[in-house]
Protein backbone atom coordinates (compact mmCIF):
# COMPACT_ATOMS: atom_id res chain seq x y z
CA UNK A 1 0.00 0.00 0.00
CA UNK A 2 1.42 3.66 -1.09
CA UNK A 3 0.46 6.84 0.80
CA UNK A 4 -1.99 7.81 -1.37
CA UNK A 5 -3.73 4.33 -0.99
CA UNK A 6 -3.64 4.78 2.76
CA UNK A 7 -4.90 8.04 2.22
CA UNK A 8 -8.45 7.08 0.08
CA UNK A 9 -8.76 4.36 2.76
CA UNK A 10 -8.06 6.42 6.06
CA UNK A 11 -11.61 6.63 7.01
CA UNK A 12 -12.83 3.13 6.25
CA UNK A 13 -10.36 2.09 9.07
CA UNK A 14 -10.80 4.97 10.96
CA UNK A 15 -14.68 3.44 11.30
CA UNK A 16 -13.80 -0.36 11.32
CA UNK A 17 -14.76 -0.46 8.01
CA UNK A 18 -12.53 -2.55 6.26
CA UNK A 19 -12.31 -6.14 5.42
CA UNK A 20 -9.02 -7.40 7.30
CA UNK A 21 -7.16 -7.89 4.13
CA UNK A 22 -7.57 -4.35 3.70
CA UNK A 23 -6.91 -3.29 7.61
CA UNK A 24 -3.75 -5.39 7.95
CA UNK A 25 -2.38 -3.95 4.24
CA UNK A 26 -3.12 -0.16 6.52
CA UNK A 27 -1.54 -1.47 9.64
CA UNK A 28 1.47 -2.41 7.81
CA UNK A 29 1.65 1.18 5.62
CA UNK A 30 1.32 2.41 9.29
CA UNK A 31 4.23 0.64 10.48
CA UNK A 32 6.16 2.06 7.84
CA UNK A 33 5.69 5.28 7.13
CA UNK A 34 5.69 8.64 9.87
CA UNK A 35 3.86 10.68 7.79
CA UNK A 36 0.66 8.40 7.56
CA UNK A 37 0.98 7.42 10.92
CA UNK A 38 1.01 10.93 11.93
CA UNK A 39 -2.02 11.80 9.33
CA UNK A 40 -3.65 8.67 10.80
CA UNK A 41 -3.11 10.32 14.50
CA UNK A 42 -4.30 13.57 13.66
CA UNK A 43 -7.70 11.88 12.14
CA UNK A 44 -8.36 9.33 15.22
CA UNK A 45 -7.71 12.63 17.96
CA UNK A 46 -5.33 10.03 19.75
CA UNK A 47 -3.19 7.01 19.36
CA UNK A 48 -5.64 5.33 21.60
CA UNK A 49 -8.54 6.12 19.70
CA UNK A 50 -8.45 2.21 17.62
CA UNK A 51 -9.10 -0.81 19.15
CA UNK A 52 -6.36 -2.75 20.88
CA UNK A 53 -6.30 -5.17 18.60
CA UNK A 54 -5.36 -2.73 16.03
CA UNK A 55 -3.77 -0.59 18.23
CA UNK A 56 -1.65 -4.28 19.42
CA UNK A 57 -0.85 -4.71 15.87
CA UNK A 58 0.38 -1.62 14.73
CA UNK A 59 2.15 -1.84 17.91
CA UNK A 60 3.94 -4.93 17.21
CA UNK A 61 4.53 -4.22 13.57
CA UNK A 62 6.69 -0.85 14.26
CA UNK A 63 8.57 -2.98 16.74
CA UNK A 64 9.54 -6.14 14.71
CA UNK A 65 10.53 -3.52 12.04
CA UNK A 66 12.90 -2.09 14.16
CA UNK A 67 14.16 -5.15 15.61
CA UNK A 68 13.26 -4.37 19.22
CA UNK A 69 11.70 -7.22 21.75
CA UNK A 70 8.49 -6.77 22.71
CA UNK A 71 8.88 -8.57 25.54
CA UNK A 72 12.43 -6.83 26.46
CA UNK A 73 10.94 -3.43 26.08
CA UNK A 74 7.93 -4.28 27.82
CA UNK A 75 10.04 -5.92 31.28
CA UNK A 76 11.60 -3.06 31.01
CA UNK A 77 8.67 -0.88 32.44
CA UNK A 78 6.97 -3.60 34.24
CA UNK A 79 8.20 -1.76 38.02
CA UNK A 80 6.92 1.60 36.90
CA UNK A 81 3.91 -0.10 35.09
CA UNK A 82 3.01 -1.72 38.50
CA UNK A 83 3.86 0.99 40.82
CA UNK A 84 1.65 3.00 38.85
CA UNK A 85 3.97 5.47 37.95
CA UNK A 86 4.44 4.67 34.21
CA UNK A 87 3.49 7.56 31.71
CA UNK A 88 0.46 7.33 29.92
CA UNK A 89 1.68 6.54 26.16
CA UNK A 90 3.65 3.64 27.49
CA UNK A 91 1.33 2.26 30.45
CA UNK A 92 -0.63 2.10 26.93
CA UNK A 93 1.70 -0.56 24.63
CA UNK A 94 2.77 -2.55 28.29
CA UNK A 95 -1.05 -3.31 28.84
CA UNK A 96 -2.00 -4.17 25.03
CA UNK A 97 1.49 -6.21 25.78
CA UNK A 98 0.35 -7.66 28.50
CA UNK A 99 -3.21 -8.77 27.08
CA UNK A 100 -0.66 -11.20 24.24
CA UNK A 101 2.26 -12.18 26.66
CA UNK A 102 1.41 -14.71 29.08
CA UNK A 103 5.34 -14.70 29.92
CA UNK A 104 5.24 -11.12 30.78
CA UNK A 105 1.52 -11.09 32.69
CA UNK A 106 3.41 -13.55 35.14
CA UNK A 107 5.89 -11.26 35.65
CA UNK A 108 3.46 -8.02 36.32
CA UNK A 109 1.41 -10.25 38.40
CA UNK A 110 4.52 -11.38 40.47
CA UNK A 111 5.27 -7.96 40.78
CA UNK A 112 1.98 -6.76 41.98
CA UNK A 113 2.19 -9.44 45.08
CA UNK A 114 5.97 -8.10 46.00
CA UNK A 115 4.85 -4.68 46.24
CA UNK A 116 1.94 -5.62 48.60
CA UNK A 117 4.65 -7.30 50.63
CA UNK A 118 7.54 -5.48 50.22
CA UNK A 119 6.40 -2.82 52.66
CA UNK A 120 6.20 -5.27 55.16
CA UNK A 121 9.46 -6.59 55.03
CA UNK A 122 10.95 -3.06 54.81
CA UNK A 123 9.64 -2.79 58.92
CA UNK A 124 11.26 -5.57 60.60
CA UNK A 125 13.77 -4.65 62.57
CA UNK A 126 17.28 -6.90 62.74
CA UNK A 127 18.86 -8.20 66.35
CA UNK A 128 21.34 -6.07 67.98
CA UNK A 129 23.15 -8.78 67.31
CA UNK A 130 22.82 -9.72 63.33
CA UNK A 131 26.05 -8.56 62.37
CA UNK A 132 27.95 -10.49 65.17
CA UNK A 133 26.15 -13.46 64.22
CA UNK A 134 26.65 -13.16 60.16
CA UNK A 135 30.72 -12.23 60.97
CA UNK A 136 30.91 -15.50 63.28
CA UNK A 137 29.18 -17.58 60.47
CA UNK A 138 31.37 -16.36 57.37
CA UNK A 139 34.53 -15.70 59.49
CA UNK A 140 35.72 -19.31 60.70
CA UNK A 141 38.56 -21.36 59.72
CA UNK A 142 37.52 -24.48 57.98
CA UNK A 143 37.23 -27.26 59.73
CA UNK A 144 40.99 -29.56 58.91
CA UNK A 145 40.49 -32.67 57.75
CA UNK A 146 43.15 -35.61 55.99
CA UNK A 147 46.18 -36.98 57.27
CA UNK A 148 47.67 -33.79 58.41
CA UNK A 149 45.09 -33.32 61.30
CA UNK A 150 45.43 -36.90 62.29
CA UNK A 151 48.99 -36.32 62.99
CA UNK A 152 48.66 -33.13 64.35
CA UNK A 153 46.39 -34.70 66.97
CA UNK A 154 48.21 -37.41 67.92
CA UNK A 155 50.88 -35.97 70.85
CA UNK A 156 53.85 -37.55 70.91
C-alpha cells in the first residue's frame, strides 16, 4: 500500500470499516511510514482512539521492524507499570502487551504481590546482634580434615 492508498482508505479504518485484508495492508503502511501514521493520529484525535487489537498490531509491527523485543521493552517498564507510575503513552503498549504475553503477565502479576509485601518486610527490625552473628558464620577457619590433622592430633 502507497500513501496515497492509505490516504483514500483512512476513514474506512478509521470506522472499522474494512475487510481485514484491507486493515492489515493499513496497519502495515502504518508501520512504515511517519507521515501516515502521523495523518492517521491527527484523524483518530489520539493514538488510543483504535481498538487494541489494532492498536496491538500496529504496535507490534513498528517494533519487529525495528528489531526491538516486545517482551524486552515491555520488562523493562513492568516496576513503573506496577507501581503506577508509568506515563500514559507507554502504560498504553505494556497493557495491550500484557493482554498477548502470558510470559510477561506472570511477571506483572509477580510484581503486583511483591509490592503488597515489600512494605512489610521493609519494617522488621534486625537483632542487635545480626552482624555479630553473620561475621561469626562467614569468618571461621575451615574445619581440617586428611592426614595432616590426624597427625597433628596425635601428641607424641
Amino acid at each position: 500500500m502507497n500513501c496515497n492508498e492509505f490516504k483514500n482508505s483512512l476513514t474506512a479504518f478509521l470506522d472499522d470499516d474494512l475487510s481485514a485484508e484491507a486493515r492489515l495492508l493499513c496497519e502495515d503502511h502504518l508501520s512504515s511510514c511517519e507521515q501516515c501514521l502521523q495523518l492517521w493520529q491527527q484523524h483518530a484525535g489520539s493514538e488510543f482512539d483504535l481498538p487494541d487489537s489494532v492498536a496491538a498490531s500496529i504496535t507490534a509491527g513498528i517494533l519487529s521492524s525495528t528489531g526491538v523485543n516486545p517482551c524486552e521493552t515491555c520488562e523493562e517498564s513492568l516496576c513503573d507499570f506496577t507501581d503506577g507510575v508509568l506515563e500514559r503513552g507507554k502504560r498504553h503498549y505494556v497493557k495491550l502487551h500484557l493482554n498477548d504475553c502470558n510470559n510477561c503477565q506472570a511477571i506483572a502479576n509477580t510484581l503486583s504481590a511483591l509490592s503488597g509485601a515489600l512494605p512489610e518486610l521493609a519494617e522488621v527490625k534486625p537483632s542487635n546482634d545480626l552482624a555479630e552473628k553473620i561475621l561469626q558464620q562467614t569468618s571461621r577457619e575451615p574445619e581440617p580434615h586428611g592426614i595432616l590433622h590426624w597427625i597433628r592430633e596425635i601428641d607424641f
